[in-house]
C-alpha atoms as a PDB file:
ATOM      1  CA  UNK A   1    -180.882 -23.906 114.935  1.00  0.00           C
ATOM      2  CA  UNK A   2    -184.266 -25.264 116.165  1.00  0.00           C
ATOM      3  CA  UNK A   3    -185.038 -27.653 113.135  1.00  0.00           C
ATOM      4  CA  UNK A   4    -182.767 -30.693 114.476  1.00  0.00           C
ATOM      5  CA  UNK A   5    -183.706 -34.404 113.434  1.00  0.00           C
ATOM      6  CA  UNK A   6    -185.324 -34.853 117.226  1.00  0.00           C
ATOM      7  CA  UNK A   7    -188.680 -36.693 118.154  1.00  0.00           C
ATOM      8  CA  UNK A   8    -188.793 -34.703 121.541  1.00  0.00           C
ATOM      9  CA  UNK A   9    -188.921 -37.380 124.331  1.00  0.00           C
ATOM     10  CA  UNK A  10    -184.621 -37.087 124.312  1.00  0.00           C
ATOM     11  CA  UNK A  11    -184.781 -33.464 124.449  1.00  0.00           C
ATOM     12  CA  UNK A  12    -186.527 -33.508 128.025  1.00  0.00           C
ATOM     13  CA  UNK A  13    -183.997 -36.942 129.088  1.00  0.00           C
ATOM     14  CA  UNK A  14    -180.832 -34.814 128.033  1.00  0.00           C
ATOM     15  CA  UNK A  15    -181.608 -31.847 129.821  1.00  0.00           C
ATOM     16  CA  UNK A  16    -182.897 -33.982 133.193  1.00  0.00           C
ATOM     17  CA  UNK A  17    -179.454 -35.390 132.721  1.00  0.00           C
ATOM     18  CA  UNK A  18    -177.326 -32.421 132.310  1.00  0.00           C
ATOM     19  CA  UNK A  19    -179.284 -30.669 135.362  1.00  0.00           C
ATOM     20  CA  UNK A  20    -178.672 -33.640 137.685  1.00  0.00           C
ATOM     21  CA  UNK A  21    -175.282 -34.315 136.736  1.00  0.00           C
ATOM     22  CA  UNK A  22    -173.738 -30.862 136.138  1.00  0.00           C
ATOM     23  CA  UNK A  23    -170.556 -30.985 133.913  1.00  0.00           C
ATOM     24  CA  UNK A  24    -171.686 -34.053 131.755  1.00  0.00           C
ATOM     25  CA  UNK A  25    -169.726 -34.090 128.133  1.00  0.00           C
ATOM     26  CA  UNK A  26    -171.294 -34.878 124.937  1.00  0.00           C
ATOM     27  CA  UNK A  27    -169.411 -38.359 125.403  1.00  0.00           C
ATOM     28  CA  UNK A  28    -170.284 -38.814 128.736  1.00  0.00           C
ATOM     29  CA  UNK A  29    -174.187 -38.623 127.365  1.00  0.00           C
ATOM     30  CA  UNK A  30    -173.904 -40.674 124.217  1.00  0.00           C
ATOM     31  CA  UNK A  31    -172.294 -43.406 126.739  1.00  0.00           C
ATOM     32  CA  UNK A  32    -175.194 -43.124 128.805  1.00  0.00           C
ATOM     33  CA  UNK A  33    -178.194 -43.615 126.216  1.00  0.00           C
ATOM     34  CA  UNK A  34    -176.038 -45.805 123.579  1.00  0.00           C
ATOM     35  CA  UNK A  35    -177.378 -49.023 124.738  1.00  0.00           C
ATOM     36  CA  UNK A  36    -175.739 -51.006 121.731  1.00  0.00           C
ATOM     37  CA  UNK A  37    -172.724 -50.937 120.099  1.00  0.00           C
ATOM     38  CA  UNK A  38    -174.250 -51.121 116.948  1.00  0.00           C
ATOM     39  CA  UNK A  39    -175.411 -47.935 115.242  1.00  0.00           C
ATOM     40  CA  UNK A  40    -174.362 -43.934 116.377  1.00  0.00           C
ATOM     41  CA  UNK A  41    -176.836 -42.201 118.586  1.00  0.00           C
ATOM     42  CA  UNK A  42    -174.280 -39.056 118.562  1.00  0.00           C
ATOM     43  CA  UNK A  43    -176.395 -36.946 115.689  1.00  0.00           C
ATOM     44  CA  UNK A  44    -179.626 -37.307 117.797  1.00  0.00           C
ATOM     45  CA  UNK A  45    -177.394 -36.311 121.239  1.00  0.00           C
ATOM     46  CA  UNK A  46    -176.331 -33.363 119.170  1.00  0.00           C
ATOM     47  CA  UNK A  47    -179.389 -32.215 117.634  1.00  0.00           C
ATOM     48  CA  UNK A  48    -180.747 -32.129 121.168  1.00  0.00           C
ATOM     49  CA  UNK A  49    -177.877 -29.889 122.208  1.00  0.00           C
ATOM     50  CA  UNK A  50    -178.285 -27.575 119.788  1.00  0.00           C
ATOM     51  CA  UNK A  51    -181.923 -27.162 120.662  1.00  0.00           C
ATOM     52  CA  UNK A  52    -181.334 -26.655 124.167  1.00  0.00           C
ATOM     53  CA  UNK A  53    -178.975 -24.408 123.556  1.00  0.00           C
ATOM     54  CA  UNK A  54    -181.062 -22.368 121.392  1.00  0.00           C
ATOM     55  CA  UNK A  55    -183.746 -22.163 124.069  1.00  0.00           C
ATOM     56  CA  UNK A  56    -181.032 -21.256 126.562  1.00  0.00           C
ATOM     57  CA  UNK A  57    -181.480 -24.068 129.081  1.00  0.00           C
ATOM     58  CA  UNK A  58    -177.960 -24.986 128.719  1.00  0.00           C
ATOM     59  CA  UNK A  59    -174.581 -23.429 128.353  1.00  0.00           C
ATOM     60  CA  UNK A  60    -171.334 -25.234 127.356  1.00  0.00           C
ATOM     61  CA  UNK A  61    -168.260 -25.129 129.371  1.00  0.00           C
ATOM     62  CA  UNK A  62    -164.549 -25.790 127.881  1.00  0.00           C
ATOM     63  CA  UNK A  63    -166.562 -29.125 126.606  1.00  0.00           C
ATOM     64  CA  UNK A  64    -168.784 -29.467 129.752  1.00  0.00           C
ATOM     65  CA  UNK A  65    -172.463 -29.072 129.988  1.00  0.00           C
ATOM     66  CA  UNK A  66    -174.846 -27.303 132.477  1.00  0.00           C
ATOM     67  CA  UNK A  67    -178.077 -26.349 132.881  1.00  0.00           C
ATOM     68  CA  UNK A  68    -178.749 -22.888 133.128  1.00  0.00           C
ATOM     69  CA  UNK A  69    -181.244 -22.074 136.517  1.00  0.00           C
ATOM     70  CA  UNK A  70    -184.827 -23.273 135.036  1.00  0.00           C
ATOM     71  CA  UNK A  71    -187.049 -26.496 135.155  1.00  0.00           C
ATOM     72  CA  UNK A  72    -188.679 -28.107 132.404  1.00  0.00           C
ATOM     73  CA  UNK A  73    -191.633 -26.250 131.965  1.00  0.00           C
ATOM     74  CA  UNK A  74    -193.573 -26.852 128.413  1.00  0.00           C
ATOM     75  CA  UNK A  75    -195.073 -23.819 128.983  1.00  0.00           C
ATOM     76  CA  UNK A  76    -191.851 -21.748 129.972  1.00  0.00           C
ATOM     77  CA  UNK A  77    -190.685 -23.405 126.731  1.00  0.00           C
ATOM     78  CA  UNK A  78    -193.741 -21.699 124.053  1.00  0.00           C
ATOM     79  CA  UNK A  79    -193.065 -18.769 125.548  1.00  0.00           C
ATOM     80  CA  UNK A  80    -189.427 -18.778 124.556  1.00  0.00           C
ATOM     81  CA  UNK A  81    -190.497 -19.767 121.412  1.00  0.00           C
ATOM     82  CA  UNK A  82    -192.874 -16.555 120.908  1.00  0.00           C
ATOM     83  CA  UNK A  83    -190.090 -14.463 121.697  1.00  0.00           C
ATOM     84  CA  UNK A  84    -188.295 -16.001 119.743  1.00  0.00           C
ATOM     85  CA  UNK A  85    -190.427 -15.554 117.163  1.00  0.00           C
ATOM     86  CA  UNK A  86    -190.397 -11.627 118.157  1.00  0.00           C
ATOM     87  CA  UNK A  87    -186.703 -11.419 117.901  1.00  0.00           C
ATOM     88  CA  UNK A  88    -185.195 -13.616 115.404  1.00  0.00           C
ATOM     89  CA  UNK A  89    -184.989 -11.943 111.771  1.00  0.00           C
ATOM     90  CA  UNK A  90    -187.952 -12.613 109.768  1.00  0.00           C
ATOM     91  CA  UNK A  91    -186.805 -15.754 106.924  1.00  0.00           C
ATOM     92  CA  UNK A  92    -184.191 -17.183 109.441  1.00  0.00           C
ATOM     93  CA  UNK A  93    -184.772 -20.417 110.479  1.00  0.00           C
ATOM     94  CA  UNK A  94    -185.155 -20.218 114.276  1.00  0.00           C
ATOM     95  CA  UNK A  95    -188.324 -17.638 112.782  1.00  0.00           C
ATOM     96  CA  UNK A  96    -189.783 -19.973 110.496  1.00  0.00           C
ATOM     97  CA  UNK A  97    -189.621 -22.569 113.239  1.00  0.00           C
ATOM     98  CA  UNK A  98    -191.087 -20.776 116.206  1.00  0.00           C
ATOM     99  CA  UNK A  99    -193.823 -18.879 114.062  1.00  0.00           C
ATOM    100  CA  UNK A 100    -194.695 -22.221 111.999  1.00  0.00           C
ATOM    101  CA  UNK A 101    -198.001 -22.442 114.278  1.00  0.00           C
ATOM    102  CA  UNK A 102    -198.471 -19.136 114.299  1.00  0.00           C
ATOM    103  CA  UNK A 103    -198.824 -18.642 110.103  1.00  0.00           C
ATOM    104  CA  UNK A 104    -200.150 -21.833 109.075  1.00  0.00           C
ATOM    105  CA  UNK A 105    -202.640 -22.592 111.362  1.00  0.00           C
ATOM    106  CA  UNK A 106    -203.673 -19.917 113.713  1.00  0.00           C
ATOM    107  CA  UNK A 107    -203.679 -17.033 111.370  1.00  0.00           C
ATOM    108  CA  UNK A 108    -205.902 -18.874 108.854  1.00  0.00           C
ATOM    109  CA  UNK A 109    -207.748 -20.353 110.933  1.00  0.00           C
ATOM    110  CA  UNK A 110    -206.825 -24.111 109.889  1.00  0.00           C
ATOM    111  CA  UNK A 111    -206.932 -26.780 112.651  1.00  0.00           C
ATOM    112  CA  UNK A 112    -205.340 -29.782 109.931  1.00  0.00           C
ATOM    113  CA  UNK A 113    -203.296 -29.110 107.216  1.00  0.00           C
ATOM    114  CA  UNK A 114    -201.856 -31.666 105.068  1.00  0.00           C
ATOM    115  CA  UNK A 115    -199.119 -30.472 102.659  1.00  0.00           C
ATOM    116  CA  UNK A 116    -197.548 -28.176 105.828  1.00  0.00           C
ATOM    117  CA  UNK A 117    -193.920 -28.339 103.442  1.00  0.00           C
ATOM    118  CA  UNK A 118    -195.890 -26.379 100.748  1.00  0.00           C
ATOM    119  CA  UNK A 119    -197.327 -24.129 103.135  1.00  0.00           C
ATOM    120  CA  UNK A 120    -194.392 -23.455 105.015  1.00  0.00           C
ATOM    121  CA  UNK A 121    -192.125 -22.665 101.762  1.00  0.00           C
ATOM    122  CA  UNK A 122    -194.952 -20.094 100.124  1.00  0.00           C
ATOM    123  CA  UNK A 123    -194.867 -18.134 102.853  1.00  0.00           C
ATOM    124  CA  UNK A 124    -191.391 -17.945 103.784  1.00  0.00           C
ATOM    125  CA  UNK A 125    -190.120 -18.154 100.091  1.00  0.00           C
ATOM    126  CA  UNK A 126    -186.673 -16.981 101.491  1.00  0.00           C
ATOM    127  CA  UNK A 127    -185.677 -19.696 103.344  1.00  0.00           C
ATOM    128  CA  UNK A 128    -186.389 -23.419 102.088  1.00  0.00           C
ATOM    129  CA  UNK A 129    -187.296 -26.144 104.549  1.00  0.00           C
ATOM    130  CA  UNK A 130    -187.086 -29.472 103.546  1.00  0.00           C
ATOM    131  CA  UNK A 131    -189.656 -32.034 104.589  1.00  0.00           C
ATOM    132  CA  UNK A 132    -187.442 -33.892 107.428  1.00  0.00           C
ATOM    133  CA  UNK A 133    -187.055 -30.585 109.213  1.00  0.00           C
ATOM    134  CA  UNK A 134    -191.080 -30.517 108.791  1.00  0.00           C
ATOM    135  CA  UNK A 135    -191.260 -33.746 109.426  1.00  0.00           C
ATOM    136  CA  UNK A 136    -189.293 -33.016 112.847  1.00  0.00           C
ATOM    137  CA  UNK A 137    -191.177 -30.200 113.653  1.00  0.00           C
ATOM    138  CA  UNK A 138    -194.084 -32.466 114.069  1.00  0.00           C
ATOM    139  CA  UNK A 139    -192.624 -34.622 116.019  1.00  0.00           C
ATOM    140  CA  UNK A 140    -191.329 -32.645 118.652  1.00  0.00           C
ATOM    141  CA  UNK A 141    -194.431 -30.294 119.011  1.00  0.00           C
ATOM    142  CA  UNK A 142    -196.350 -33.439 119.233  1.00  0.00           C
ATOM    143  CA  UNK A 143    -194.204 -33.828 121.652  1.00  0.00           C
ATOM    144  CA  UNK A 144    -194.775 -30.917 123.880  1.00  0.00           C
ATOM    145  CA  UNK A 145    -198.678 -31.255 123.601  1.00  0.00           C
ATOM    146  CA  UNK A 146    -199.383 -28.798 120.635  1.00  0.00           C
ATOM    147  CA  UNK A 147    -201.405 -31.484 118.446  1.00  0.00           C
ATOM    148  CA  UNK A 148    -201.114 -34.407 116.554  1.00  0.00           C
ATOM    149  CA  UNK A 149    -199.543 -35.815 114.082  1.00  0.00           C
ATOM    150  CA  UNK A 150    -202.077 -37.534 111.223  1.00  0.00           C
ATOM    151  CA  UNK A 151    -200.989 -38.990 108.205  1.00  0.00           C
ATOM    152  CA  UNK A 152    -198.741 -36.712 106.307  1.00  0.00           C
ATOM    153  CA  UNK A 153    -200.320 -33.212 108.090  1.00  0.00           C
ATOM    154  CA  UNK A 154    -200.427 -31.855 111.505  1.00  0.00           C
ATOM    155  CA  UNK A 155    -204.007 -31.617 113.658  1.00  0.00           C
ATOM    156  CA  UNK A 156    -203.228 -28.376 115.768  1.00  0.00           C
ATOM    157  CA  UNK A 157    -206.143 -29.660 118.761  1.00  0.00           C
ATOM    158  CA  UNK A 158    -203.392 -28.303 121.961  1.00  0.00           C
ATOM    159  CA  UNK A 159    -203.713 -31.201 124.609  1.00  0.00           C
ATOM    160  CA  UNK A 160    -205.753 -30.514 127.617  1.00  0.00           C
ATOM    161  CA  UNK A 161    -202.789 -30.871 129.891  1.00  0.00           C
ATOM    162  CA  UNK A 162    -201.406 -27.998 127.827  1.00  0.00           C
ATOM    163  CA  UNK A 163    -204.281 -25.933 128.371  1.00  0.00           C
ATOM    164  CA  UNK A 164    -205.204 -26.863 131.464  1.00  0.00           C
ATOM    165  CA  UNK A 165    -201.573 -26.120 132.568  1.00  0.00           C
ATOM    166  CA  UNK A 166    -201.578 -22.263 131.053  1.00  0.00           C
ATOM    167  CA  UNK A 167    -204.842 -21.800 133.264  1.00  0.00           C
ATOM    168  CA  UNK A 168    -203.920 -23.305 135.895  1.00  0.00           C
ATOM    169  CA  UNK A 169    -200.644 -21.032 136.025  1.00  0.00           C
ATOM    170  CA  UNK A 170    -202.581 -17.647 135.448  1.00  0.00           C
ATOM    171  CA  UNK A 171    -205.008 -18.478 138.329  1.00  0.00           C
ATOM    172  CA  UNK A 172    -208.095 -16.783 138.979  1.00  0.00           C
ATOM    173  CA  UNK A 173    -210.273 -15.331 136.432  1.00  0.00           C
ATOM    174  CA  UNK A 174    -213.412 -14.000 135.918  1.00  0.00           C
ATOM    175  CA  UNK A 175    -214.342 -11.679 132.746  1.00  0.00           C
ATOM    176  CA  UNK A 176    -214.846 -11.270 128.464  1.00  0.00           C
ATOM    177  CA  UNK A 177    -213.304 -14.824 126.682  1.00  0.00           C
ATOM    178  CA  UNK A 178    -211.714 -12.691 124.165  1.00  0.00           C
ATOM    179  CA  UNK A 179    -209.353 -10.780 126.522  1.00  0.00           C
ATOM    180  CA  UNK A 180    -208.855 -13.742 128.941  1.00  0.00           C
ATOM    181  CA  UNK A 181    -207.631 -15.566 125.292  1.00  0.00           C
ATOM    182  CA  UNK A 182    -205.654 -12.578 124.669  1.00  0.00           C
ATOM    183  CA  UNK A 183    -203.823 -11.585 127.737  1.00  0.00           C
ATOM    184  CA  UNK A 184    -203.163 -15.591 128.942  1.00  0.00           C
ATOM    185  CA  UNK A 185    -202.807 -17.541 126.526  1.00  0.00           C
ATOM    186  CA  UNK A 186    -201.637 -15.435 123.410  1.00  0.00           C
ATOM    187  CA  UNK A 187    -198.316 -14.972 125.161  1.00  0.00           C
ATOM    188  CA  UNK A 188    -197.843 -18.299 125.411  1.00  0.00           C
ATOM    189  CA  UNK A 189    -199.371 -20.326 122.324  1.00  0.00           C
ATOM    190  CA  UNK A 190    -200.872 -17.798 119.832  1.00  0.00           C
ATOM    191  CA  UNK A 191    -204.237 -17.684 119.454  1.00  0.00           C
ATOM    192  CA  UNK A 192    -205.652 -14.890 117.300  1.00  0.00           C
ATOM    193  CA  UNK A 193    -206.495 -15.453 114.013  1.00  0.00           C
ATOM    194  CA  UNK A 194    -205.827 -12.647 111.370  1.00  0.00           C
ATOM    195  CA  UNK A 195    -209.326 -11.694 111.759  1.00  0.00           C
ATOM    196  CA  UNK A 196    -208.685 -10.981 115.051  1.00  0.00           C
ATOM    197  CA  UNK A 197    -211.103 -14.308 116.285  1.00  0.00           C
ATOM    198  CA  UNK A 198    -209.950 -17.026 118.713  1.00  0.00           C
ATOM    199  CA  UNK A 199    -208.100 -19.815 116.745  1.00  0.00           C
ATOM    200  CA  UNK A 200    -210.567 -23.125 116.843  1.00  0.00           C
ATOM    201  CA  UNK A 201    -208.142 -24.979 117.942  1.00  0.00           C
ATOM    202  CA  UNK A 202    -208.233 -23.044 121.343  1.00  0.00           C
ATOM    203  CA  UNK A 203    -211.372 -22.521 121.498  1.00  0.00           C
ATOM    204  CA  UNK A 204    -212.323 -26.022 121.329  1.00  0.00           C
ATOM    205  CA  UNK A 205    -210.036 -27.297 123.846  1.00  0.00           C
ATOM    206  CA  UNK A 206    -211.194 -24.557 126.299  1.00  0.00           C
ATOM    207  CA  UNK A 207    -214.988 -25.932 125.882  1.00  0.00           C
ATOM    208  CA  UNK A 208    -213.400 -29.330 126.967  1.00  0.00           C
ATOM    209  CA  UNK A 209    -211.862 -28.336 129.800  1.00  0.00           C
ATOM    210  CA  UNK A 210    -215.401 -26.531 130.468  1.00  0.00           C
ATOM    211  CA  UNK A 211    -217.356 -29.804 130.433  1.00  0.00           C
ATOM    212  CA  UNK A 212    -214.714 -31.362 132.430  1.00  0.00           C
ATOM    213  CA  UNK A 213    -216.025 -28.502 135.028  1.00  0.00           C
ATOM    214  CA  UNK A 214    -212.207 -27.533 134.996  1.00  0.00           C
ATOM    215  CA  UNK A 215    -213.338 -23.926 133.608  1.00  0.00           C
ATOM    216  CA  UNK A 216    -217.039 -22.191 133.446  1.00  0.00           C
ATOM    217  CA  UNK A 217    -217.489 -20.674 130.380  1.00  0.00           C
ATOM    218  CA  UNK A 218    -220.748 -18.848 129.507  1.00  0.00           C
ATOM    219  CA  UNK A 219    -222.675 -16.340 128.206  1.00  0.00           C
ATOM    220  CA  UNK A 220    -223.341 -12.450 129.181  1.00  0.00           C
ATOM    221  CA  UNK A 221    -225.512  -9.625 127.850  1.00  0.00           C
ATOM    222  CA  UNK A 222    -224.299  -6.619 126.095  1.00  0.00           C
ATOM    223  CA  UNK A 223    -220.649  -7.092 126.482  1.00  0.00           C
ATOM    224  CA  UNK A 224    -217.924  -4.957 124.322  1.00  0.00           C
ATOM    225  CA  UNK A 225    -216.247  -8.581 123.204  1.00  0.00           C
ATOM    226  CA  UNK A 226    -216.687 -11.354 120.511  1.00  0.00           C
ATOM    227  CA  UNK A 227    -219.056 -14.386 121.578  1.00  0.00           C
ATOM    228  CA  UNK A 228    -218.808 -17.706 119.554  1.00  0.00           C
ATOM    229  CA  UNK A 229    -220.747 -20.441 119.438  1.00  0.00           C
ATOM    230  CA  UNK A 230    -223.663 -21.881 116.763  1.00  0.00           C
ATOM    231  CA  UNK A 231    -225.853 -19.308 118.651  1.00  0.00           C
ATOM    232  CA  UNK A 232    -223.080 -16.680 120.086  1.00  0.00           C
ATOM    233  CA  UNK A 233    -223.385 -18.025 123.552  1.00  0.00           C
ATOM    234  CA  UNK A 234    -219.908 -18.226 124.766  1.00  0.00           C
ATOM    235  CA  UNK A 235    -217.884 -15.044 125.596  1.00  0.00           C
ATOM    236  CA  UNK A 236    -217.383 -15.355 129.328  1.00  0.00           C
ATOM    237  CA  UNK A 237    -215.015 -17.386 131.190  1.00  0.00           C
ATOM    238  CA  UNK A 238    -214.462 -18.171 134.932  1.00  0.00           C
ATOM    239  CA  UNK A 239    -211.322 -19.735 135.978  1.00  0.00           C
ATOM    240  CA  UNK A 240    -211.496 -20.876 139.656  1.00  0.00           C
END
């Protein structure tokens, strides 16, 4: 189950660990990161596991951990997460938990919501989450660059290095905003609102990495796509 008690930082550690040591035990990894005898560390170790797991970057062995043949990639890890959210049965938890983003702030178009717990429960009336697995969701998609925490909500603004990251993987590219948004980046972090427009959140983070000169994104005449923009001047994108 993805909803584990986890900030995200030990997630990363535990897998570096288990890939450079191959065969580590859950012992051998709460002797390595207990660094007092006071206090139990062995519920955040295992929460960590499970997540892992889940993702499929590790396997267990008789006991005995190992990494399965990937690298930490935060972008290798959204995309498991959209299949996952393709896959899993709609009301299970691993669903709720990789389509969070997806129904509560993309499809409506919301960059901060406060009361996510609310939110969360309405629409998946099926399966109740309680506000420390919200609360942990946070966390460790803060974590992996998707937005910020503030106060008791959730700002979904993706980092730069996210984005910058997803473009820089997909390479080359010069055409409409709306399909470039739609073909590299919705597999990865969705995107599309439910009326079918680029999630602000996106878009905004794409005009910074413009006016860091990173991207080039403009305007064209007469094209079959969306433009945005106070005056509808942005609906063409060149990635060099």
């Amino acid at each position: 189950m993805l909803f584990q008690m986890c900030y995200g930082p030990e997630i990363q550690t535990i897998f570096e660990s288990i890939r450079r040591n191959p065969g580590l035990s859950r012992c051998q990894l709460k002797h390595t990161y207990q660094y007092q005898e006071e206090g139990d560390i062995s519920s955040l170790i295992d929460g960590a596991l499970v997540i892992l797991k889940d993702l499929n970057y590790i396997h267990d062995e008789n006991g005995f951990l190992y990494s399965n043949d990937v690298d930490w990639k935060v972008t290798d890890i959204f995309r498991k997460l959209n299949r996952i959210s393709q896959t899993e049965e709609e009301e299970t938890l691993n669903f709720v938990f990789s389509t969070m983003y997806d129904q509560v702030f993309v499809k409506p178009d919301k960059m901060f919501v406060v009361n996510i717990h609310y939110q969360v429960n309405s629409k998946f009336s099926k399966t109740m989450v309680g506000h420390e697995k919200i609360n942990a969701w946070k966390r460790i998609m803060e974590f992996l660059g998707l937005g910020r925490r503030v106060y008791s909500g959730f700002y979904a603004l993706p980092q730069l290095s996210l984005l910058q990251e997803i473009v820089r993987e997909a390479g080359e590219y010069e055409g409409g905003l709306q399909p470039y948004c739609e073909r590299v980046i919705q597999p990865i972090l969705p995107c599309i609102t439910s009326q079918g427009n680029i999630f602000k959140g996106i878009l905004y983070g794409l005009l910074a990495l413009n006016d860091q000169r990173i991207i080039e994104i403009s305007c064209k005449q007469d094209l079959p796509y969306k433009s945005y923009g106070p005056n509808h001047e942005w609906n063409w994108i060149k990635v060099q």
